[in-house]
PDB file of N, CA and C in Angstrom:
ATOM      1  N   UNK A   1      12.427 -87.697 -58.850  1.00  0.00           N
ATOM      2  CA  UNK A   1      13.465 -88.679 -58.804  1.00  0.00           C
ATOM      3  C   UNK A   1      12.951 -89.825 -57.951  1.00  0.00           C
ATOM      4  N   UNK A   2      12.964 -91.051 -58.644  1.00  0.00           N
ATOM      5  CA  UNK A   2      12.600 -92.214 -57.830  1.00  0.00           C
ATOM      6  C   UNK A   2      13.857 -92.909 -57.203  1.00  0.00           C
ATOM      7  N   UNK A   3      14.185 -93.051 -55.741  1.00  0.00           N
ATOM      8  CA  UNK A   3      15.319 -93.969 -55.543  1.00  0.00           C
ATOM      9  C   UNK A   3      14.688 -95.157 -55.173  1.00  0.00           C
ATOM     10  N   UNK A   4      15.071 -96.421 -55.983  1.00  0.00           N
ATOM     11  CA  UNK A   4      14.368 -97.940 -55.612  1.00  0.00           C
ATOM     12  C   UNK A   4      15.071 -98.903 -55.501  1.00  0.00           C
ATOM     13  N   UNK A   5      16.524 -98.434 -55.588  1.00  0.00           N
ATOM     14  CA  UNK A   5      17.956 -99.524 -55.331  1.00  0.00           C
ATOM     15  C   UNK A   5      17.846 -99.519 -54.194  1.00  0.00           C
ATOM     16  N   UNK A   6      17.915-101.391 -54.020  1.00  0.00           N
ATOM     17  CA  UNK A   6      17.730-101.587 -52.311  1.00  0.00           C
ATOM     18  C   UNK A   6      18.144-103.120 -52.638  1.00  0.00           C
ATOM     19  N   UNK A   7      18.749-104.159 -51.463  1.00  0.00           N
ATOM     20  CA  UNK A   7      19.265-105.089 -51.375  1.00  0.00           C
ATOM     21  C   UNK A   7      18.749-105.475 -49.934  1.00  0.00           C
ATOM     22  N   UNK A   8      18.437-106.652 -49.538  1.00  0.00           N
ATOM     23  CA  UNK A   8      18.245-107.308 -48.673  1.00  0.00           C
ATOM     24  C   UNK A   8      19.549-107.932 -47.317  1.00  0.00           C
ATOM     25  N   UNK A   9      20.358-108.290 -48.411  1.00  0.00           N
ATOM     26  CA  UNK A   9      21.777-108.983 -47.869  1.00  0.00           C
ATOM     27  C   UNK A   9      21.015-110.458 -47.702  1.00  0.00           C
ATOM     28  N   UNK A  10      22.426-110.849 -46.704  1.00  0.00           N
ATOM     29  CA  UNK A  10      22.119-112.284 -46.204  1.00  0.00           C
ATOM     30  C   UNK A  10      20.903-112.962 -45.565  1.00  0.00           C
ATOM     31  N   UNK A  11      20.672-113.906 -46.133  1.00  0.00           N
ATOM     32  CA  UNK A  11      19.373-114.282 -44.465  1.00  0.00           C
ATOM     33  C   UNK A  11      19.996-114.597 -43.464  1.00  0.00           C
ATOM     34  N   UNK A  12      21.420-115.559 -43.626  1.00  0.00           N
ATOM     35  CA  UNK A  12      22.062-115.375 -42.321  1.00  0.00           C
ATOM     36  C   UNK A  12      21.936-114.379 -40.839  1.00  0.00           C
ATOM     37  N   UNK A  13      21.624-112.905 -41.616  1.00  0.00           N
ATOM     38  CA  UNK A  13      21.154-111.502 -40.472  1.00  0.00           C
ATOM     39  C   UNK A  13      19.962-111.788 -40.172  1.00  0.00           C
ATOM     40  N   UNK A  14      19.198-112.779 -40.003  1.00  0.00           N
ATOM     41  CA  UNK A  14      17.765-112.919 -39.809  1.00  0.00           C
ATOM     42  C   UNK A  14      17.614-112.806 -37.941  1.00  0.00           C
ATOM     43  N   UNK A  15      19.204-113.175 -37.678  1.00  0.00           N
ATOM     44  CA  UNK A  15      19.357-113.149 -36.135  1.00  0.00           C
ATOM     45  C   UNK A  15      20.402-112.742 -35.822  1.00  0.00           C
ATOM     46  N   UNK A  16      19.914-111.679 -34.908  1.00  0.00           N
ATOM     47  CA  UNK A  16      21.255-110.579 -35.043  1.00  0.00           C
ATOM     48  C   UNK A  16      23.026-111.207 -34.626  1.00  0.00           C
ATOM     49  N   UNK A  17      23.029-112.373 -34.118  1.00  0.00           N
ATOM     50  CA  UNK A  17      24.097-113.216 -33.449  1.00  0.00           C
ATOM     51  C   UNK A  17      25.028-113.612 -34.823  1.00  0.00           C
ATOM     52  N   UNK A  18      23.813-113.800 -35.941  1.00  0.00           N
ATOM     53  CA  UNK A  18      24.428-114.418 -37.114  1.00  0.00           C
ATOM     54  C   UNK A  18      24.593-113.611 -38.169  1.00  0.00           C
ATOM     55  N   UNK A  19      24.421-112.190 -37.835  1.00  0.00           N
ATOM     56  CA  UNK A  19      24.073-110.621 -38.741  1.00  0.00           C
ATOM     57  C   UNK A  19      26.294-110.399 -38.972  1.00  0.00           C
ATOM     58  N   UNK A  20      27.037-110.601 -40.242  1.00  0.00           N
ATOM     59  CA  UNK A  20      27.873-110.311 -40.231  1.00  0.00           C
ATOM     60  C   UNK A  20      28.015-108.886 -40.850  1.00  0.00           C
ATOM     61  N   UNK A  21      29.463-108.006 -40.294  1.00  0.00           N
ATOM     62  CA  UNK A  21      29.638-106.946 -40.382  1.00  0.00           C
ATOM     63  C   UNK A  21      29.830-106.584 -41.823  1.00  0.00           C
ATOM     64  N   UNK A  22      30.380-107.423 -42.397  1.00  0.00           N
ATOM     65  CA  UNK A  22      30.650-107.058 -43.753  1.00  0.00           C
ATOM     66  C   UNK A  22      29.305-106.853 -44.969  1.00  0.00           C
ATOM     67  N   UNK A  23      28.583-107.594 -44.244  1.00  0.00           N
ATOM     68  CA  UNK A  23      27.200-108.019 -45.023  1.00  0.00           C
ATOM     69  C   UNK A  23      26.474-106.539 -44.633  1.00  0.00           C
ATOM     70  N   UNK A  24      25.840-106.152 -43.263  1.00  0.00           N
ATOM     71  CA  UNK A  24      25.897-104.991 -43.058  1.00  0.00           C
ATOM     72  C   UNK A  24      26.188-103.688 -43.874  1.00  0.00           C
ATOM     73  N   UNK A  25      27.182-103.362 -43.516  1.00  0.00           N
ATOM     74  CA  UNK A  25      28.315-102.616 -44.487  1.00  0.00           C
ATOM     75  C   UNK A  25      27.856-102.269 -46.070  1.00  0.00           C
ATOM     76  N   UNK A  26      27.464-103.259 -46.356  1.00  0.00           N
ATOM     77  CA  UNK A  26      26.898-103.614 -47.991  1.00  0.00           C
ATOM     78  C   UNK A  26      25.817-103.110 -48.164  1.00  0.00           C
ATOM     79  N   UNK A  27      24.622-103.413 -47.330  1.00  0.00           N
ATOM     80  CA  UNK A  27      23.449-102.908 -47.166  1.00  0.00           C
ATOM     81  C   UNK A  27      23.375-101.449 -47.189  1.00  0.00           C
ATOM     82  N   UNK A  28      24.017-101.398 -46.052  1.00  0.00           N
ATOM     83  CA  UNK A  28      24.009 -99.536 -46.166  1.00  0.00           C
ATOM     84  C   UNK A  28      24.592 -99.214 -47.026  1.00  0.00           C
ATOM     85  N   UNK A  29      25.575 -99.213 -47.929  1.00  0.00           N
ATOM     86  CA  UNK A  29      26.112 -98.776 -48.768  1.00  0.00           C
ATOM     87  C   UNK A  29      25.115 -98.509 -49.652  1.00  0.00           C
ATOM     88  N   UNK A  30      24.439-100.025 -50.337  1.00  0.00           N
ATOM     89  CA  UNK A  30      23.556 -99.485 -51.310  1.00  0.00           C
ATOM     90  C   UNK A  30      22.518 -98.800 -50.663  1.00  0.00           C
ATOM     91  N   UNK A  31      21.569 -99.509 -49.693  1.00  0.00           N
ATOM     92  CA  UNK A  31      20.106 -98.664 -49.617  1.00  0.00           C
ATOM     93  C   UNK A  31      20.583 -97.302 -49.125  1.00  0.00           C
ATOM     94  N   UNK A  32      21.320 -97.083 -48.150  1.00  0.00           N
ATOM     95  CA  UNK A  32      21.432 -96.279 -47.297  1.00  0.00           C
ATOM     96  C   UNK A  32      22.078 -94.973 -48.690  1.00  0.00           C
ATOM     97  N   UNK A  33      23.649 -95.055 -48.179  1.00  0.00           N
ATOM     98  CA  UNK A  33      24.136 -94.271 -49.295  1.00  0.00           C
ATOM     99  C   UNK A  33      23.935 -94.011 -50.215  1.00  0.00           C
ATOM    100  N   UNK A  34      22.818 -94.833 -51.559  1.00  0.00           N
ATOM    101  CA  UNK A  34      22.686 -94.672 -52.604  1.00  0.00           C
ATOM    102  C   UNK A  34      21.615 -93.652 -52.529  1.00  0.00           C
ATOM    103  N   UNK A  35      20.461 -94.215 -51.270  1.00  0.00           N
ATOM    104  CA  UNK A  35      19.281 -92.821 -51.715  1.00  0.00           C
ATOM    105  C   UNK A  35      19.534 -91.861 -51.227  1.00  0.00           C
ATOM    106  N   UNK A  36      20.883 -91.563 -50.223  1.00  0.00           N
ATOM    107  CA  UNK A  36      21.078 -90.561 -49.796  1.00  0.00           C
ATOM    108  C   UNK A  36      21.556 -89.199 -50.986  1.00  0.00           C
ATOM    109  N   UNK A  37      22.483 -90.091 -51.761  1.00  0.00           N
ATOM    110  CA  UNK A  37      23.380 -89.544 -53.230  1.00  0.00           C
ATOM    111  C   UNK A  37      22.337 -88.889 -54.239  1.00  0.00           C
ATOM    112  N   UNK A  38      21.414 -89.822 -54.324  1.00  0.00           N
ATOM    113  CA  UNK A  38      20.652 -89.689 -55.159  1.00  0.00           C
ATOM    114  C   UNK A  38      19.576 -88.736 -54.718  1.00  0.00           C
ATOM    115  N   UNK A  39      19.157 -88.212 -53.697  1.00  0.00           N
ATOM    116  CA  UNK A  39      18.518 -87.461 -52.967  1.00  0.00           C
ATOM    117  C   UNK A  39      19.084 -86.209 -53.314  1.00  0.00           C
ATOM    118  N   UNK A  40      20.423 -86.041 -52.884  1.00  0.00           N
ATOM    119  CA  UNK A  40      21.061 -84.872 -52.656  1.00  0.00           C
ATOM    120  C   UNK A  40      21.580 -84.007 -53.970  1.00  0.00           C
ATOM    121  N   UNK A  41      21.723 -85.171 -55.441  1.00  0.00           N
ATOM    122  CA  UNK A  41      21.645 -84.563 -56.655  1.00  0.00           C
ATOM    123  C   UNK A  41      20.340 -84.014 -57.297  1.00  0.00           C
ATOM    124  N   UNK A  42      19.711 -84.704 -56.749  1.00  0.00           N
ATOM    125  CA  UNK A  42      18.360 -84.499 -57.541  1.00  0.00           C
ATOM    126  C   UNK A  42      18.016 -82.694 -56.798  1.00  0.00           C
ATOM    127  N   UNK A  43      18.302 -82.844 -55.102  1.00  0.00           N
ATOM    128  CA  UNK A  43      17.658 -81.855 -54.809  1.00  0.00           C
ATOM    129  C   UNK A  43      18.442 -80.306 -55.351  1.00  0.00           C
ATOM    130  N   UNK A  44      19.719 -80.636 -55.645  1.00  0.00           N
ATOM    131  CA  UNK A  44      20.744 -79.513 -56.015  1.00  0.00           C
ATOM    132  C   UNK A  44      19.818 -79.113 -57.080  1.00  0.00           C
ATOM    133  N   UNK A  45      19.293 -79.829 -57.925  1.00  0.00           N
ATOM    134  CA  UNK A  45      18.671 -79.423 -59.482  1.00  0.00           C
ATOM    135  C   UNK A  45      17.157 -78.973 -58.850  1.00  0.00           C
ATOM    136  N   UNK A  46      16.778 -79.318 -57.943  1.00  0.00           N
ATOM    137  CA  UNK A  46      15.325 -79.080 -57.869  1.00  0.00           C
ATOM    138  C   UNK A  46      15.368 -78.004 -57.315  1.00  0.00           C
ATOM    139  N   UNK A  47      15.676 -77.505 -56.294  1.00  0.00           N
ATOM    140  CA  UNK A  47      15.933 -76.394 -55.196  1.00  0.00           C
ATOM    141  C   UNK A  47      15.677 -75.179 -56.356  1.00  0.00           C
ATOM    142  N   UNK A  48      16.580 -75.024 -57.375  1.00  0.00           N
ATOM    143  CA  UNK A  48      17.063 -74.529 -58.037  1.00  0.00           C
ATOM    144  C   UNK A  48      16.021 -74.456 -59.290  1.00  0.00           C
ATOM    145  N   UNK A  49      14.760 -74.980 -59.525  1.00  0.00           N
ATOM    146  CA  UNK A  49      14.027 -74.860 -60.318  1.00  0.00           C
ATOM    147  C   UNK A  49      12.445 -74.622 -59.212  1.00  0.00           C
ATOM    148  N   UNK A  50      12.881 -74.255 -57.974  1.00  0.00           N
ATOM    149  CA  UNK A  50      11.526 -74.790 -57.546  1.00  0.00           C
ATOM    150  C   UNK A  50      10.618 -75.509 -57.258  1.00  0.00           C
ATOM    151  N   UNK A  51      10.760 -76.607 -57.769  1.00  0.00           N
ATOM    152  CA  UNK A  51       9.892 -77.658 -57.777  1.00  0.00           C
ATOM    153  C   UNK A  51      10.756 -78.803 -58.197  1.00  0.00           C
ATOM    154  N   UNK A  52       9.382 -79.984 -57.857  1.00  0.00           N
ATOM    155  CA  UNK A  52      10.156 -81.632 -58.225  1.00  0.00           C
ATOM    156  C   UNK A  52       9.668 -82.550 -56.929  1.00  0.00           C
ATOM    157  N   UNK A  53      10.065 -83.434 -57.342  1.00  0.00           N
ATOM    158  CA  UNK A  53       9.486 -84.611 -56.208  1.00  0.00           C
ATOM    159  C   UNK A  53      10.526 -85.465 -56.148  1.00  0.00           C
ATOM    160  N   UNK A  54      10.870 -86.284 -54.701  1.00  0.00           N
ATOM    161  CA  UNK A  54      11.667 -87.097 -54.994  1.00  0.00           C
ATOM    162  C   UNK A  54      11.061 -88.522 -53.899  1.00  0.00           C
ATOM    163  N   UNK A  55      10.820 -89.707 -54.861  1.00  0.00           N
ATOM    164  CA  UNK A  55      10.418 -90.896 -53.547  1.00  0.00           C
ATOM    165  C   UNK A  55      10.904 -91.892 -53.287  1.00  0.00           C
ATOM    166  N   UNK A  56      11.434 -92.365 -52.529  1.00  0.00           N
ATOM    167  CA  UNK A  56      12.344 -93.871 -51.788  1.00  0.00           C
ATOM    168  C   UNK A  56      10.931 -94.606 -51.820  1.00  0.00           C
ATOM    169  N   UNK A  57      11.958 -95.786 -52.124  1.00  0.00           N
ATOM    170  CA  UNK A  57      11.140 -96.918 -51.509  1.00  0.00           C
ATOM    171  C   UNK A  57      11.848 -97.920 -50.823  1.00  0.00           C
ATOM    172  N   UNK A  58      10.688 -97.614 -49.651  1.00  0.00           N
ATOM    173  CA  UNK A  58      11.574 -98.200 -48.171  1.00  0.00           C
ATOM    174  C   UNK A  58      11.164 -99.695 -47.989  1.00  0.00           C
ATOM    175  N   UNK A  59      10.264-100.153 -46.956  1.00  0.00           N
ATOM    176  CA  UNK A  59       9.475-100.959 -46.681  1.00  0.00           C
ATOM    177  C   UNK A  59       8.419-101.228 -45.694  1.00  0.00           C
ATOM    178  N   UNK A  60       7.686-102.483 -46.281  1.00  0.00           N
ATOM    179  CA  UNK A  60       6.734-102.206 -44.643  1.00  0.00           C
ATOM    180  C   UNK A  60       7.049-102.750 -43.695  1.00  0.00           C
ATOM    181  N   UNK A  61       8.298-103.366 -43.804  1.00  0.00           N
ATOM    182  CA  UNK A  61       8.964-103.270 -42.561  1.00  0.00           C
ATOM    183  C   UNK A  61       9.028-102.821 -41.423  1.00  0.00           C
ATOM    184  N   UNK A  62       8.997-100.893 -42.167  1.00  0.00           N
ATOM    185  CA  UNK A  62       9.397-100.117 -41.198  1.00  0.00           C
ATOM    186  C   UNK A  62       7.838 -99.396 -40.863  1.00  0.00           C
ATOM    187  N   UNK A  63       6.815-100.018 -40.782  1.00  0.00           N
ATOM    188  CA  UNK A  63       5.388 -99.970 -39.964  1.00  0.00           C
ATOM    189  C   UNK A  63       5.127-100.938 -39.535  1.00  0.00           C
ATOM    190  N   UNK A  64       5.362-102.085 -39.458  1.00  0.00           N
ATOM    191  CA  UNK A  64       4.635-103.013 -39.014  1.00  0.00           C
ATOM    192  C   UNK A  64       6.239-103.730 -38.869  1.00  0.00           C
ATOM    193  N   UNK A  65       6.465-104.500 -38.162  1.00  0.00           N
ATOM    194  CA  UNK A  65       7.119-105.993 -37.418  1.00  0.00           C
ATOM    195  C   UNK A  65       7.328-107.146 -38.070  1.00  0.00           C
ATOM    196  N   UNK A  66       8.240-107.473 -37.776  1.00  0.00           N
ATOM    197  CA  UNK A  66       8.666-109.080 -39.536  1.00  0.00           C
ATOM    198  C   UNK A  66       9.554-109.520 -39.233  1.00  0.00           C
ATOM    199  N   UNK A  67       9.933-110.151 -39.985  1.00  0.00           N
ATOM    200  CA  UNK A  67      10.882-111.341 -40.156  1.00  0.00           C
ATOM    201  C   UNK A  67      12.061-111.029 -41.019  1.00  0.00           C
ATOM    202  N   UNK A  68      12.446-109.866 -41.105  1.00  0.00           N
ATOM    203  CA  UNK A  68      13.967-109.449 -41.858  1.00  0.00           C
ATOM    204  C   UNK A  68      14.542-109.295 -41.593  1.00  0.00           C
ATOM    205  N   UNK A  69      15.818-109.802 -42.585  1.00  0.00           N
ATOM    206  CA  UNK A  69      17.722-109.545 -42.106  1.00  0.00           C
ATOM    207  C   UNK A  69      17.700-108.216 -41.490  1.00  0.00           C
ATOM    208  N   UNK A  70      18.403-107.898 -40.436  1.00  0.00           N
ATOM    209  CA  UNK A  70      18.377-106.501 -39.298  1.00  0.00           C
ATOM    210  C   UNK A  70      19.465-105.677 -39.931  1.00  0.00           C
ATOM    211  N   UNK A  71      19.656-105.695 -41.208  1.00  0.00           N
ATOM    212  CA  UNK A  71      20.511-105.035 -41.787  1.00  0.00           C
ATOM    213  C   UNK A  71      19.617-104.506 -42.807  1.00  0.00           C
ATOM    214  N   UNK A  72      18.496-105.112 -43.076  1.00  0.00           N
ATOM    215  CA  UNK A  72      17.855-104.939 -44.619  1.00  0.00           C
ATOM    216  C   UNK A  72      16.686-103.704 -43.518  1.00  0.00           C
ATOM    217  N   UNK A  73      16.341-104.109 -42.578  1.00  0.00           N
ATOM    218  CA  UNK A  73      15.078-103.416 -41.869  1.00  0.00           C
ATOM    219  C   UNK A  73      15.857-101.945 -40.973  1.00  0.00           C
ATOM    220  N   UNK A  74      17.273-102.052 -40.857  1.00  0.00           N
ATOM    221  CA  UNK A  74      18.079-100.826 -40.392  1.00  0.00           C
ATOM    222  C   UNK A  74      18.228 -99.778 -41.295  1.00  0.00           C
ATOM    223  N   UNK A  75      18.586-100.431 -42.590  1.00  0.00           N
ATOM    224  CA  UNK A  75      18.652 -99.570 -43.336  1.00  0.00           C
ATOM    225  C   UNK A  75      17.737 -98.722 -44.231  1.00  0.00           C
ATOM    226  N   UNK A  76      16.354 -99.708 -43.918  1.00  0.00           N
ATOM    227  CA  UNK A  76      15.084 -98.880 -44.574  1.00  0.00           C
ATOM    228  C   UNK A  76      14.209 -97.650 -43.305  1.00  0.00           C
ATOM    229  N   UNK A  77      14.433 -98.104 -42.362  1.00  0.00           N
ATOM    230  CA  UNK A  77      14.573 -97.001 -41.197  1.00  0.00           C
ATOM    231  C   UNK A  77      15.206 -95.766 -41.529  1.00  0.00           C
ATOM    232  N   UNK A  78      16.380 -95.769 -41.600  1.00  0.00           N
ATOM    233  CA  UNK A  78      17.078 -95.202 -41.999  1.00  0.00           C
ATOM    234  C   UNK A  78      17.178 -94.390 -42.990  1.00  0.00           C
ATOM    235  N   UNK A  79      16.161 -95.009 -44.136  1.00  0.00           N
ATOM    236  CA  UNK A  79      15.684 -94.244 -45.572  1.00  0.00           C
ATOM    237  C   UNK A  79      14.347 -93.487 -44.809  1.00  0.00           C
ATOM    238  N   UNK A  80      13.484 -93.893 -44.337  1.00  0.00           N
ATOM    239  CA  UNK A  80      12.570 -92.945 -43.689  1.00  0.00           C
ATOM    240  C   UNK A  80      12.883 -91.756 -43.050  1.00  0.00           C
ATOM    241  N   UNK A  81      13.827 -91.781 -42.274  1.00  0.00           N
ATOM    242  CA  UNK A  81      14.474 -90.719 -41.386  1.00  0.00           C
ATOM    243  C   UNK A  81      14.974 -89.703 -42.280  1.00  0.00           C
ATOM    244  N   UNK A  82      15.833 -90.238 -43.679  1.00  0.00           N
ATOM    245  CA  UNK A  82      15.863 -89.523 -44.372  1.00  0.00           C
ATOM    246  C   UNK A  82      15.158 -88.694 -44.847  1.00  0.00           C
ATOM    247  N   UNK A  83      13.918 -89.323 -44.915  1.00  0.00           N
ATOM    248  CA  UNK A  83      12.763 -88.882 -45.764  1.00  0.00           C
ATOM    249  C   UNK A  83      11.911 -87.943 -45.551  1.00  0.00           C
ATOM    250  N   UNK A  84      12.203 -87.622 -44.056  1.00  0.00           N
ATOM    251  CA  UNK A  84      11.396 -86.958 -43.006  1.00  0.00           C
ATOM    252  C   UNK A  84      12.215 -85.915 -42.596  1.00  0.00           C
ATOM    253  N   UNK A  85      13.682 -85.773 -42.328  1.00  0.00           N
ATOM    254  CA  UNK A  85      14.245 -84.485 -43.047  1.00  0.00           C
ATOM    255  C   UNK A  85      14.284 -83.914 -43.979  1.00  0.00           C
ATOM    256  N   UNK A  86      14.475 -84.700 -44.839  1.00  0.00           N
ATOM    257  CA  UNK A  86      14.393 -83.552 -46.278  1.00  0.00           C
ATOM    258  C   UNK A  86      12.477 -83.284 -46.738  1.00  0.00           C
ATOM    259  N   UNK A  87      11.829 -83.746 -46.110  1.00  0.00           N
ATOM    260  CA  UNK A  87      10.341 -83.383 -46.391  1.00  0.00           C
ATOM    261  C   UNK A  87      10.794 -81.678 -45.660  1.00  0.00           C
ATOM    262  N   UNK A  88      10.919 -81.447 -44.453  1.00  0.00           N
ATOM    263  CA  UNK A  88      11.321 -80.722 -43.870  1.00  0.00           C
ATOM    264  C   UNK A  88      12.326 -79.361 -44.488  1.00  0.00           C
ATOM    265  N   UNK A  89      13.456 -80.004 -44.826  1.00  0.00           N
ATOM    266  CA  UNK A  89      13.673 -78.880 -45.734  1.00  0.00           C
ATOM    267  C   UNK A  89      13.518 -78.688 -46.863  1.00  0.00           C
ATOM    268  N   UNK A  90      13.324 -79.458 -47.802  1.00  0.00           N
ATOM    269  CA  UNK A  90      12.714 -79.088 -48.988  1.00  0.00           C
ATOM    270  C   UNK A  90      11.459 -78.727 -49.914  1.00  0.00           C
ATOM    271  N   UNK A  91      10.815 -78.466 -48.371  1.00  0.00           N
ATOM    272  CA  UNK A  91       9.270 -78.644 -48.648  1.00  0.00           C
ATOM    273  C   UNK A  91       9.649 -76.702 -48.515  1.00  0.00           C
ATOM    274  N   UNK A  92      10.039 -75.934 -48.531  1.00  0.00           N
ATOM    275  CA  UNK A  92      10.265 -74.522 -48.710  1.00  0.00           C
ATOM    276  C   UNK A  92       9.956 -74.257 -49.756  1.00  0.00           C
ATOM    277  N   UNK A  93      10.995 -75.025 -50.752  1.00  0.00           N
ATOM    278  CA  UNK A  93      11.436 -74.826 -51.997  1.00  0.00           C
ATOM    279  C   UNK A  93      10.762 -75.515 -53.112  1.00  0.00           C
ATOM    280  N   UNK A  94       9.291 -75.766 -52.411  1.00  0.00           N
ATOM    281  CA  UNK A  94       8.582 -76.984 -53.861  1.00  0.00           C
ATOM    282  C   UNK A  94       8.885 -77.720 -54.165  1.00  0.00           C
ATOM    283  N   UNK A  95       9.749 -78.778 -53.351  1.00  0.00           N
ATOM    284  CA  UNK A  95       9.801 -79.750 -53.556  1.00  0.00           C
ATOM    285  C   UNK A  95       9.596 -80.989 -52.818  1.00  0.00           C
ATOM    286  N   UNK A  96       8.896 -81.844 -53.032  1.00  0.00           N
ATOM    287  CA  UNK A  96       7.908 -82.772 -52.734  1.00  0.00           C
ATOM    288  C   UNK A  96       8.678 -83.859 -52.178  1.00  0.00           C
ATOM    289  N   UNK A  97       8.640 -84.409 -51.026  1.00  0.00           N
ATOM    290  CA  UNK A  97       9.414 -85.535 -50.622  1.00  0.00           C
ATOM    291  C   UNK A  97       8.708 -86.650 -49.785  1.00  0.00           C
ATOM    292  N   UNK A  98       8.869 -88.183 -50.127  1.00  0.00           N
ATOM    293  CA  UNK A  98       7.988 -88.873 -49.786  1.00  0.00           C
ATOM    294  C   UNK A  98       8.582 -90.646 -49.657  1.00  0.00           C
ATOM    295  N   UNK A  99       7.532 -91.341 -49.428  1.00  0.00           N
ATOM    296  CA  UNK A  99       8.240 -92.577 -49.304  1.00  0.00           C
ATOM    297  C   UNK A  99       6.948 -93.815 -49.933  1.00  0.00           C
ATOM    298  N   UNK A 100       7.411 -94.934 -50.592  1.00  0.00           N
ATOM    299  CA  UNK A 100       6.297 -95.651 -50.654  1.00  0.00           C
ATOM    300  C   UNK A 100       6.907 -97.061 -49.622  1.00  0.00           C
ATOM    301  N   UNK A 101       5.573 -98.211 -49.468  1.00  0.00           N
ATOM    302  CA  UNK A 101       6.701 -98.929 -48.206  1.00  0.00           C
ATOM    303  C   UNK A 101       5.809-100.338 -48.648  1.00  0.00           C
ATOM    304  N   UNK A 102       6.202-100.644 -49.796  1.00  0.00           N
ATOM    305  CA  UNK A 102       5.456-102.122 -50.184  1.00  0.00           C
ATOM    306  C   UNK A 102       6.146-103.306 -49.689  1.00  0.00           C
ATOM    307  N   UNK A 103       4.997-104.039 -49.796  1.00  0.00           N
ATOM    308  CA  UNK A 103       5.277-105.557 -49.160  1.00  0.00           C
ATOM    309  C   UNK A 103       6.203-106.129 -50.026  1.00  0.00           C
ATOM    310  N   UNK A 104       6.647-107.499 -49.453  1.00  0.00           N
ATOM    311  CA  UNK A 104       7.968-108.227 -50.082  1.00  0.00           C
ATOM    312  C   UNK A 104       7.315-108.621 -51.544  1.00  0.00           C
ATOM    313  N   UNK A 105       8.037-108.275 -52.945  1.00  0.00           N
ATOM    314  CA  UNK A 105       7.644-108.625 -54.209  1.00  0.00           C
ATOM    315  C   UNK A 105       8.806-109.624 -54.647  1.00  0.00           C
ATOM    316  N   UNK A 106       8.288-111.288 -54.440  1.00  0.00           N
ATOM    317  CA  UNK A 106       9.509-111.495 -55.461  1.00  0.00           C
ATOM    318  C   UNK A 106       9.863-111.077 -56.836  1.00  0.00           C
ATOM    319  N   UNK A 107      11.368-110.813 -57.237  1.00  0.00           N
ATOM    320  CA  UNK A 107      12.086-110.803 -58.301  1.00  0.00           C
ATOM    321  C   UNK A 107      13.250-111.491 -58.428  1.00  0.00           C
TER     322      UNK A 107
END
C-alpha cells in the first residue's frame, strides 16, 4: 500500500506567527490522518496474510532543514513517527514498513 496524499497548506505558515489554526487542522487531517487510515486498513489485510508492504511519502524536510509551512513539515514528522512504529510492530508479521522522503516536485 502506497500512502502519497499530502498537502502543503498555506505559505502564510511559513512563520509560525502567521501559521493559522484552521489551515493546520487541514494538514493533519489529510497527511496525518489519511496515512494513518490507510496504514491501519491495509495492515488489518496484511497481518492476516502475512506479508505486504506499506510506504508513506513524507519529506526531506524531515532530514535536513528548509523553508516550509510548519504545518506541512509537522505533519510529515509525524508520518515518520508513524512509520517507525508500525516498522516495529508489523515487522513480526511480514510486513514491510517504510518511508520515501523526496525533494519538492512541482505539480
Amino acid at each position: 500500500m502506497f500512502s502519497n496524499a499530502g498537502i502543503m497548506g498555506q505559505l502564510a505558515g511559513m512563520q509560525i506567527a502567521t501559521t493559522d489554526s484552521q489551515d493546520l487542522a487541514k494538514v493533519l487531517e489529510v497527511n496525518v490522518r489519511g496515512a494513518f487510515h490507510c496504514a491501519k486498513h491495509a495492515a488489518c489485510v496484511m497481518i492476516g496474510g502475512k506479508k505486504g508492504v506499506i510506504i508513506f511519502t513524507t519529506s526531506n524536510i524531515t532530514t535536513t532543514f528548509g523553508n516550509a509551512p510548519h504545518a506541512y513539515t509537522t505533519s510529515k514528522h509525524v508520518v515518520v513517527g508513524l512509520m517507525k512504529n508500525l516498522t516495529v510492530e508489523l515487522g513480526g508479521y511480514g510486513v514491510w514498513v517504510n518511508s520515501i522522503s523526496p525533494n519538492g516536485v512541482p505539480t
